[in-house]
Protein backbone atom coordinates (compact mmCIF):
# COMPACT_ATOMS: atom_id res chain seq x y z
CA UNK A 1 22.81 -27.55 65.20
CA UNK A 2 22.93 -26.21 68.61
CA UNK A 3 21.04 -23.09 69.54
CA UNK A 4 21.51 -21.44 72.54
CA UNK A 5 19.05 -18.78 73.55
CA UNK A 6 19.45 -16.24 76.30
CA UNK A 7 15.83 -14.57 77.28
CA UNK A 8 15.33 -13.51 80.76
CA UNK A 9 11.28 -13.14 80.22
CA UNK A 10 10.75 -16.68 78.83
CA UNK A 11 7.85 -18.41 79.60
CA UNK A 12 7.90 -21.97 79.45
CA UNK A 13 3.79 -23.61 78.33
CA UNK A 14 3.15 -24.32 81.91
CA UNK A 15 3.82 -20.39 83.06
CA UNK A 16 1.78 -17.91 82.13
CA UNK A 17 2.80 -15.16 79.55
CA UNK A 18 4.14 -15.58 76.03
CA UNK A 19 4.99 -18.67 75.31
CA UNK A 20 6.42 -17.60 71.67
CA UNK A 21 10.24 -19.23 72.29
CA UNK A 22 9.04 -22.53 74.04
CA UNK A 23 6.42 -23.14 70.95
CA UNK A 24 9.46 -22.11 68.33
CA UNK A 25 12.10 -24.33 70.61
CA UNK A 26 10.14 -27.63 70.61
CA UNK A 27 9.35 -27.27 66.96
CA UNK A 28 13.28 -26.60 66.00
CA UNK A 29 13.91 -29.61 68.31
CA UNK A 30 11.37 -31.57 66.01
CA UNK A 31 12.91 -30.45 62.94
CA UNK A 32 16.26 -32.26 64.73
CA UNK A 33 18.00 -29.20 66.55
CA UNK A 34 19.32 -29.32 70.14
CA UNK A 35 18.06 -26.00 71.78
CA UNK A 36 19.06 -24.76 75.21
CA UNK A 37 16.99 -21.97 76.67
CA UNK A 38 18.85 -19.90 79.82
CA UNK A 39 16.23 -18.21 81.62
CA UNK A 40 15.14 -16.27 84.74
CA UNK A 41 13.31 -18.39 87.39
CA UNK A 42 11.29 -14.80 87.88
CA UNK A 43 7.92 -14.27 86.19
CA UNK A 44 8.36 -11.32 83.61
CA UNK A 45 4.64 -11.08 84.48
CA UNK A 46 3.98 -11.62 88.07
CA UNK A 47 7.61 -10.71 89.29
CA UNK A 48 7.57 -13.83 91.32
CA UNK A 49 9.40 -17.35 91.07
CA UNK A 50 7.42 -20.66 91.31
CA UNK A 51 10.43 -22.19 93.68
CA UNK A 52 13.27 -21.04 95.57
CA UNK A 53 15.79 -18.87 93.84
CA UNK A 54 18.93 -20.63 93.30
CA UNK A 55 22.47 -19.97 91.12
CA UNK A 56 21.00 -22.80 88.84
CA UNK A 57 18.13 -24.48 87.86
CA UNK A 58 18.13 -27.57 85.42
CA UNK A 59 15.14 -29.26 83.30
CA UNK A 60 14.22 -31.07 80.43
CA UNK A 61 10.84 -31.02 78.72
CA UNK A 62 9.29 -33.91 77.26
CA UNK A 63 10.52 -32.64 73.50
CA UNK A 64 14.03 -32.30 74.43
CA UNK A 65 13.93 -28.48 75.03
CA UNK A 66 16.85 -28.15 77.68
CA UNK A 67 15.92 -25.02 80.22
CA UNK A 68 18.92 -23.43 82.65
CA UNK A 69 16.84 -20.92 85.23
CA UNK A 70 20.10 -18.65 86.33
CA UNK A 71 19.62 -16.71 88.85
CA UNK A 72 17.88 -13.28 89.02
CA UNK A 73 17.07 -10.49 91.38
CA UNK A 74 13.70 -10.41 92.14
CA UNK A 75 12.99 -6.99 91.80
CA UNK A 76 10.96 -6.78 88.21
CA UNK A 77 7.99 -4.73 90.12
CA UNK A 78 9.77 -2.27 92.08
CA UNK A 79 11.36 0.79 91.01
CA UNK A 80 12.99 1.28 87.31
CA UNK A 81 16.60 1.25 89.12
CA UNK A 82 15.49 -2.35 90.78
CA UNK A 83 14.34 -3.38 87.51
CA UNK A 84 17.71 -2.83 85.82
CA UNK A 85 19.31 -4.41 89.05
CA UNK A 86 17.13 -7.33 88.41
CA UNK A 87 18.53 -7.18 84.35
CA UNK A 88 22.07 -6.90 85.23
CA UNK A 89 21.87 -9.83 87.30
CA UNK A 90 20.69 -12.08 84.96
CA UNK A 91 23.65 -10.60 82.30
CA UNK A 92 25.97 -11.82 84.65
CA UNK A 93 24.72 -15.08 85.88
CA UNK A 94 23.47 -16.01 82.01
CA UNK A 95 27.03 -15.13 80.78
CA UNK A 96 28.77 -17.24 83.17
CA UNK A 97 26.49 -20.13 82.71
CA UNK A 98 26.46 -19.66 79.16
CA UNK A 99 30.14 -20.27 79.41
CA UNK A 100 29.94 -23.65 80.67
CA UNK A 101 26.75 -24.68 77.42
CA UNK A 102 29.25 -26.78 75.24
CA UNK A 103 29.41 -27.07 71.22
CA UNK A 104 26.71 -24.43 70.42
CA UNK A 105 26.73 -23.61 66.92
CA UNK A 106 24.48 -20.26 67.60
CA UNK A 107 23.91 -17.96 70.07
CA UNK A 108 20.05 -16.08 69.97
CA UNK A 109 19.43 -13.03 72.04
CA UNK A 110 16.07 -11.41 72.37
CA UNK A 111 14.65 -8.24 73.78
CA UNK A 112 13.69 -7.09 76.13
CA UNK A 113 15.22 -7.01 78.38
CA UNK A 114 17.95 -5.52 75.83
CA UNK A 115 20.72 -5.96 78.50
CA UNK A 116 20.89 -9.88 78.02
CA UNK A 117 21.42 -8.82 74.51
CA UNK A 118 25.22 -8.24 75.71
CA UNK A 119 25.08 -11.63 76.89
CA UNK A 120 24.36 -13.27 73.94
CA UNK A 121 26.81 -11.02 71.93
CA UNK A 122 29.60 -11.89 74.28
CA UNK A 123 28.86 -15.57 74.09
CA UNK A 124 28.47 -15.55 70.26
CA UNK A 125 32.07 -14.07 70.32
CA UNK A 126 33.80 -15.90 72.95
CA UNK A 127 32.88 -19.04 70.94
CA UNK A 128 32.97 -17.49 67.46
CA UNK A 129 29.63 -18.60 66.76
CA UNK A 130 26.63 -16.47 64.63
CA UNK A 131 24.68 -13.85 67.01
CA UNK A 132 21.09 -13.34 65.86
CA UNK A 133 19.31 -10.80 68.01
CA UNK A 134 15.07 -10.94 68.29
CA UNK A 135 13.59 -7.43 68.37
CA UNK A 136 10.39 -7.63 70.48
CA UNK A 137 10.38 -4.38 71.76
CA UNK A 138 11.96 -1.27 70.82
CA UNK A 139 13.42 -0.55 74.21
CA UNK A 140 14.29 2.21 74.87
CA UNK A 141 11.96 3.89 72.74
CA UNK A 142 8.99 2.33 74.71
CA UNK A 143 10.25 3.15 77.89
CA UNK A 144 10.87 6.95 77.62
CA UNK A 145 7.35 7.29 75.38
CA UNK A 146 5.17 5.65 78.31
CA UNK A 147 7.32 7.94 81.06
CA UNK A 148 9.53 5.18 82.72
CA UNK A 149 12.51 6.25 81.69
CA UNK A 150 13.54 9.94 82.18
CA UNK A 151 17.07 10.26 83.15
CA UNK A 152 18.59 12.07 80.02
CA UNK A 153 21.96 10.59 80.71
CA UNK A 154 20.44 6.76 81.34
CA UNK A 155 18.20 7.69 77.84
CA UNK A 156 21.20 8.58 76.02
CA UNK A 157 23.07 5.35 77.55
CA UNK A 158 20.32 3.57 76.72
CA UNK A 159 20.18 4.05 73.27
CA UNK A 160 24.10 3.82 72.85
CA UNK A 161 23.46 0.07 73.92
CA UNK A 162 20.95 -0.32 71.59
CA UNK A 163 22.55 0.93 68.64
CA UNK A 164 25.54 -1.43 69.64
CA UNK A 165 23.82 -4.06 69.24
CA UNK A 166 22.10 -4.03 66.27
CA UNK A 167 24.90 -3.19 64.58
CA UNK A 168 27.03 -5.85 65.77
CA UNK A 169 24.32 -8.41 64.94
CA UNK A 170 24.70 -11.02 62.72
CA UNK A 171 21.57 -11.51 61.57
CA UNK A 172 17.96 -9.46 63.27
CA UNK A 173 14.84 -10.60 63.39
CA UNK A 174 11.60 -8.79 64.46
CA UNK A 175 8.29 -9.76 65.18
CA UNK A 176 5.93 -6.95 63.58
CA UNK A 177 6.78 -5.49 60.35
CA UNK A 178 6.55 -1.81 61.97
CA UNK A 179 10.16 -2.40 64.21
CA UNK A 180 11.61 -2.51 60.56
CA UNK A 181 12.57 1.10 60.22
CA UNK A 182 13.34 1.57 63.72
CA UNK A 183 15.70 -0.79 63.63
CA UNK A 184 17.77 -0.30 59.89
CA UNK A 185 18.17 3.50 61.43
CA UNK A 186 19.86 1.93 64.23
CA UNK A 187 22.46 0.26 62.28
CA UNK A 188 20.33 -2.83 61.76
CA UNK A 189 21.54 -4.32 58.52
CA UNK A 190 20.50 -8.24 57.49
CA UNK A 191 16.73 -7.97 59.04
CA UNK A 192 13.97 -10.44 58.94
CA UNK A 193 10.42 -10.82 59.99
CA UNK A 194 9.77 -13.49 61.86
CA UNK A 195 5.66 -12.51 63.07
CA UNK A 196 3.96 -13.37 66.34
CA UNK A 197 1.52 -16.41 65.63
CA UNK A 198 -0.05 -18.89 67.14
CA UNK A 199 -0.51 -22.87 67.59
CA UNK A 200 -4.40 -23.37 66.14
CA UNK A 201 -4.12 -26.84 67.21
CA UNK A 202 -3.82 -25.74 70.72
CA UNK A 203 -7.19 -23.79 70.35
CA UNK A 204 -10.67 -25.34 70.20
CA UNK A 205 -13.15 -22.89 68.80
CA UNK A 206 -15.89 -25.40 69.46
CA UNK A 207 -15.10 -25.61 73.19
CA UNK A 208 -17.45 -23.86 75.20
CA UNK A 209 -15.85 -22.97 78.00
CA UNK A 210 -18.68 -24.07 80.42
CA UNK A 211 -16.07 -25.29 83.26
CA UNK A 212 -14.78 -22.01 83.37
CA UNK A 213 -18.00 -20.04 83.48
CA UNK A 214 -19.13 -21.99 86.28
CA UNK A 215 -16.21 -21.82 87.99
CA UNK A 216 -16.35 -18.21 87.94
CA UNK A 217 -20.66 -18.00 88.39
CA UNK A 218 -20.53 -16.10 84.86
CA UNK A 219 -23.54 -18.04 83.81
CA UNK A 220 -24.94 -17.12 80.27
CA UNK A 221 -23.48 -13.24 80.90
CA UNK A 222 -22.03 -11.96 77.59
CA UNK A 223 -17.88 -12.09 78.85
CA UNK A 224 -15.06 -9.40 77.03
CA UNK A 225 -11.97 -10.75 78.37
CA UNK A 226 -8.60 -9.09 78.70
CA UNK A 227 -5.75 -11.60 79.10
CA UNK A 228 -2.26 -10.86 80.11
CA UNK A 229 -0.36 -7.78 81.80
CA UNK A 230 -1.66 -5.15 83.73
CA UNK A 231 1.22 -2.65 83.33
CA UNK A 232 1.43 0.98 82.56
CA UNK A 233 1.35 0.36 78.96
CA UNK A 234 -1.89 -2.01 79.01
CA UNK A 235 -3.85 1.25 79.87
CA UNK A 236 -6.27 -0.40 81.62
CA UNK A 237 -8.03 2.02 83.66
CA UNK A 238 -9.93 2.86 79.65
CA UNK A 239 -11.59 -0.68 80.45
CA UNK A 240 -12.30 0.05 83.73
CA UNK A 241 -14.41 3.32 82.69
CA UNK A 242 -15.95 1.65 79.52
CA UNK A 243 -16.78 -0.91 82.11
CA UNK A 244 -18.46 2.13 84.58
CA UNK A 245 -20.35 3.92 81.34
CA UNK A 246 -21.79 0.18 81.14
CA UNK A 247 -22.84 -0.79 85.03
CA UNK A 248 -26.52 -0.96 83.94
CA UNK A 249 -26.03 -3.22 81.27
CA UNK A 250 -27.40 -6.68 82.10
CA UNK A 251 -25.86 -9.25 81.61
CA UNK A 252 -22.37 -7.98 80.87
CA UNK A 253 -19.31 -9.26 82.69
CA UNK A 254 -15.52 -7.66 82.31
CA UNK A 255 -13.11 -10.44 83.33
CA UNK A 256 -9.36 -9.00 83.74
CA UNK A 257 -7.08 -12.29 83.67
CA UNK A 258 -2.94 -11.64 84.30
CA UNK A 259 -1.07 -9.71 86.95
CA UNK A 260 1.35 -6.90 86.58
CA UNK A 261 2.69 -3.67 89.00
CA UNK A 262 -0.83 -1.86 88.13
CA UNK A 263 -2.89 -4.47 89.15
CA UNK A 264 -3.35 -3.57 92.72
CA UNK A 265 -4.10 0.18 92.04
CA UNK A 266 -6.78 -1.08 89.19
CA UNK A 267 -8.55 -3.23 91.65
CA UNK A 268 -8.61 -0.42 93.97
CA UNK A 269 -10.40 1.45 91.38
CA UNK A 270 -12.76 -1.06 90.30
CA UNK A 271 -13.66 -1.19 94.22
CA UNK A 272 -13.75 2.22 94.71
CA UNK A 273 -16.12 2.71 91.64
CA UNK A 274 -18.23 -0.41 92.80
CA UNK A 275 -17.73 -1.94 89.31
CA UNK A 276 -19.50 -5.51 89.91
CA UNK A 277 -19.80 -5.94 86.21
CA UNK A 278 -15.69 -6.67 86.23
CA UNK A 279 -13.92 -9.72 87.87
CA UNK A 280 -10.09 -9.51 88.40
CA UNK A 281 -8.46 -13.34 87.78
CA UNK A 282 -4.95 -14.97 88.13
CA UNK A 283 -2.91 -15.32 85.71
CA UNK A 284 -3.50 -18.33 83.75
CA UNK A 285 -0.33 -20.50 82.29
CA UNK A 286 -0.68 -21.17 78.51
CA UNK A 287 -1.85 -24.74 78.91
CA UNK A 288 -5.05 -23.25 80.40
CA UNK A 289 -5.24 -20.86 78.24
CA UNK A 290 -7.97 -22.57 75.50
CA UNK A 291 -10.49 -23.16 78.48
CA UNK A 292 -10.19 -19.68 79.83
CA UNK A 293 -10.56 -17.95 76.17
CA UNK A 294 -13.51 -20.71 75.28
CA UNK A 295 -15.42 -18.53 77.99
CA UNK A 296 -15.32 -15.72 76.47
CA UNK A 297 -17.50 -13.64 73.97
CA UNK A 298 -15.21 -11.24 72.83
CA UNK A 299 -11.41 -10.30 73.85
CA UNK A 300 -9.70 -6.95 74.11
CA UNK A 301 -6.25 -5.78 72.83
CA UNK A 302 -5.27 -2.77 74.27
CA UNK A 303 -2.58 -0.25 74.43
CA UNK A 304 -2.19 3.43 75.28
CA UNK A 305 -2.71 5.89 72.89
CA UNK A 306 1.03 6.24 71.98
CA UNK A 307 2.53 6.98 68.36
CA UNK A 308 5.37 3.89 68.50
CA UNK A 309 2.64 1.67 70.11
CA UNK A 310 1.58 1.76 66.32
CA UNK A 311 4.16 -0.39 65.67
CA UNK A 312 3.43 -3.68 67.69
CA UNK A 313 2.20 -7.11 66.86
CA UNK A 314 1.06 -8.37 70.34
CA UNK A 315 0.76 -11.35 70.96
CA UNK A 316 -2.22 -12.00 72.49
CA UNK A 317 -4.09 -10.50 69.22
CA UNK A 318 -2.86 -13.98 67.49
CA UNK A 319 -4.48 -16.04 70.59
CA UNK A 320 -7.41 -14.38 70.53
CA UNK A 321 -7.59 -15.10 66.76
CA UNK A 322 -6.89 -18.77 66.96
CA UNK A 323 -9.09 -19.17 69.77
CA UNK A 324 -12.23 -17.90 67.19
CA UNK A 325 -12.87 -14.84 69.30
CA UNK A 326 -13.64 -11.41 68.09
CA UNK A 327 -11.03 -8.97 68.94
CA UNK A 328 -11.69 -5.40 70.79
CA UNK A 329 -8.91 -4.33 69.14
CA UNK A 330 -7.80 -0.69 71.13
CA UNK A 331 -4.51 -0.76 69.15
CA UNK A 332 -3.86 1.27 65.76
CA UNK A 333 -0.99 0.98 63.46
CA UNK A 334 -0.38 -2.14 61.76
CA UNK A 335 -2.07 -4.84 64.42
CA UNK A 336 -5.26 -3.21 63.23
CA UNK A 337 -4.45 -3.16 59.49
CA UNK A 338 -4.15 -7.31 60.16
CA UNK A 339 -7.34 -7.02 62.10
CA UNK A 340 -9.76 -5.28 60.05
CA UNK A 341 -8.03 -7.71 56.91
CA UNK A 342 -9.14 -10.86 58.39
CA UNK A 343 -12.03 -9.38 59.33
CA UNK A 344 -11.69 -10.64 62.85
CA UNK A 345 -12.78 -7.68 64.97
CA UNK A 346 -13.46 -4.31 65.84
CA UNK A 347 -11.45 -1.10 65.88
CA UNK A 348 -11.51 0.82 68.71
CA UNK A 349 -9.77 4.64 69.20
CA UNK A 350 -7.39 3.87 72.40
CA UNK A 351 -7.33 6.09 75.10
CA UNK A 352 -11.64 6.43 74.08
CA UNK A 353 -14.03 4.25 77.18
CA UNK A 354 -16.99 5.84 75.74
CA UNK A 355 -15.52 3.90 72.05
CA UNK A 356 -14.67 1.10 73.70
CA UNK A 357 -18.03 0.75 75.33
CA UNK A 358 -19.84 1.09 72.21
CA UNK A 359 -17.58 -1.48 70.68
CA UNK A 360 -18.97 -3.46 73.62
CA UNK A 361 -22.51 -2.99 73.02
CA UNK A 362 -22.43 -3.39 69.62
CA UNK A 363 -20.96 -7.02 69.88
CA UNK A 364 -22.96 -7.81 72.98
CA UNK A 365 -26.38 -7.18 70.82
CA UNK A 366 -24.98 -9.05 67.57
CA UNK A 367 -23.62 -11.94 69.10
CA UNK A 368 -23.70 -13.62 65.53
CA UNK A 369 -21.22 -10.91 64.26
CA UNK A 370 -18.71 -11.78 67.12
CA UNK A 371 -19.13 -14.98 66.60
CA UNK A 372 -18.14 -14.60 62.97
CA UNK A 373 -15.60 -12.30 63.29
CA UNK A 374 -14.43 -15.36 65.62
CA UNK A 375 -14.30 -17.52 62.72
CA UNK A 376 -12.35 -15.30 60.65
CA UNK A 377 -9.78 -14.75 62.57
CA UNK A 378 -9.51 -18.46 63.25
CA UNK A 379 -9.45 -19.11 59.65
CA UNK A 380 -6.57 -16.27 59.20
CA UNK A 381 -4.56 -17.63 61.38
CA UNK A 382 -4.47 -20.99 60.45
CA UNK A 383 -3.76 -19.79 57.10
CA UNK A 384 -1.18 -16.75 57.40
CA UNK A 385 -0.12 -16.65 61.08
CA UNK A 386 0.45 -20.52 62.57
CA UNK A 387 3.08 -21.55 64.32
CA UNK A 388 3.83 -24.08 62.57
CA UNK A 389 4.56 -22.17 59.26
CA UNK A 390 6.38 -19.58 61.39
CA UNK A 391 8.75 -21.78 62.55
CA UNK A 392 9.74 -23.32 59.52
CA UNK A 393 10.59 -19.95 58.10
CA UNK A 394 12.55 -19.74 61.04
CA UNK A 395 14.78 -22.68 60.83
CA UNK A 396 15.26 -21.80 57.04
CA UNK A 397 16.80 -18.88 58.52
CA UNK A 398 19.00 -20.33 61.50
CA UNK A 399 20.08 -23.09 59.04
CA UNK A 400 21.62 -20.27 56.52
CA UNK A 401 23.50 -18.34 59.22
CA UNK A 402 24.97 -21.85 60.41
CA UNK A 403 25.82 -22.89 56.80
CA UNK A 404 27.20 -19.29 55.93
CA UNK A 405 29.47 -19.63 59.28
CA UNK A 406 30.32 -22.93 58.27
């Protein structure tokens, strides 16, 4: 079978960000699928490209996974009207270089962005193929609940789309088990789960991440990383002031790792607030990713305190877990119900520093509980959530919509 995938925000193993579709596309590739992958040469992240923009980029990866970067506005980290600027653009140029990706057999959108979500659907059509649509987000609902998207007529436009495409779906699948309702009282009919995970084998729990405490001069401090975006939604300025009601803590180091349109205005803060228990890094692409988690103590999850942010399985949860680090989890709803089930970390009230802070020093003074919190989230992982086992269930479910259209 030939798969086709349109997703704007992938992230290929040697970029950083999720790297959920690159892990899924090499192991349908293995289990003897061809799998082409049109993307954006534009960080979803960092809003920047590694080379020069051009109509159409071309590569290969040792598996077999075939990647088409089309070309993309960079504009992700600008206003909300660049932003959908930078989304049309990508429709377009994925839908015309879709065009030209012979004998596919399916066509898999994802969100967000939901516009490429047309893309798919059109391509799907034009060559009367199955459309299965990913629900990663539930955009726009996100969107107007954090405050970027206010326009009443754009909202109502918004959610038009959305509904339009869920119901013209062949097949949905989501990655938490809270999008479920959302998404039937959209129209959503034949749903699936198909979780966030993780690849345990690309963890080492027994690495100790000496090169990249030394690298860093975090000697023997106690480390609570944050990995990944520093957006509106990542609420990170709760860190920063769990980090402030902790300055005379010895021995305690924040380190921030990932980039994102708040990151500037967050290092401001930190240097305003003289916060030299809190290190701002790079982001780190996933093949680094094991060393840069080995040197840490503890890792936080964190969203704003918003009802529908309830509803999300993030990622980065599942890394920290196969990694064997305890999880600051600052995220209710049903991440935390997986949490506090493996036993793999600590629930924190979001929007709370003075919580999160205690969370902090509680950990920081046990170090034997985070470390065995560590191990049970390793052990759940490998167990309920690897990739592996996800992505079988997957292809079980790509094979029937082939055989059904067959």
């Amino acid at each position: 079978m030939h798969i086709l995938l349109i997703h704007q925000a992938f992230a290929a193993l040697d970029d950083p960000g999720g790297t959920r579709h690159h892990e899924l596309a090499r192991h349908l590739v293995d289990f003897g699928h061809q799998v082409t992958i049109i993307a954006s040469p534009v960080s979803y992240l960092t809003g920047t490209a590694k080379a020069r923009i051009r109509w159409k980029d071309r590569q290969v990866d040792e598996r077999g996974v075939e990647i088409i970067r089309a070309y993309t506005l960079p504009a992700l980290h600008r206003s909300f009207v660049w932003r959908v600027f930078s989304f049309l653009s990508f429709m377009v140029s994925s839908f015309l270089i879709g065009l030209s990706v012979k004998k596919v057999d399916l066509v898999w959108g994802t969100t967000p962005p939901i516009f490429q979500g047309v893309t798919a659907w059109m391509l799907a059509r034009l060559k009367r193929v199955p459309f299965l649509f990913e629900v990663r987000d539930l955009w726009p609902a996100f969107a107007i609940a954090v405050g970027v998207l206010k326009n009443r007529t754009l909202i109502c436009l918004s959610g038009w789309l959305e509904k339009f495409i869920y119901r013209r779906a062949d097949h949905i699948v989501v990655n938490s088990p809270g999008f479920i309702e959302h998404v039937k009282l959209r129209g959503g009919k034949q749903i699936d789960l198909i979780p966030n995970g993780a690849d345990p084998e690309m963890f080492d729990p027994q690495l100790g991440g000496e090169d990249f405490r030394n690298q860093h001069n975090l000697g023997m401090d106690f480390v609570v990383l944050y990995a990944g975006a520093h957006g509106l939604s990542n609420d990170l300025g709760v860190v920063l002031e769990a980090a402030e009601l902790l300055k005379t803590d010895k021995g305690l180091r924040f380190v921030l790792v990932g980039d994102g349109k708040e990151k500037p205005a967050l290092m401001n803060q930190a240097g305003s607030r003289n916060l030299t228990n809190v290190l701002f890094l790079p982001p780190a692409p996933k093949t680094e990713m094991p060393q840069v988690l080995a040197g840490a103590d503890a890792c936080i999850a964190i969203l704003k305190p918003i009802k529908l942010y309830k509803t999300t399985y993030p990622n980065k949860v599942f890394d920290y877990m196969a990694a064997g680090k305890a999880v600051l989890l600052v995220i209710d709803g049903v991440v935390r119900e997986l949490v506090e089930q493996a036993g793999a970390g600590i629930f924190v009230e979001p929007g709370n520093p003075a919580a999160l802070a205690s969370a902090v020093r509680q950990l920081m003074q046990n170090p034997g509980d985070a470390e065995k919190m560590g191990q049970a989230g390793r052990f759940y992982i490998e167990n309920m959530f690897s990739r592996t086992q996800i992505a079988s269930q997957f292809n079980l479910l790509l094979e029937s919509l082939w055989r059904k259209n067959g």
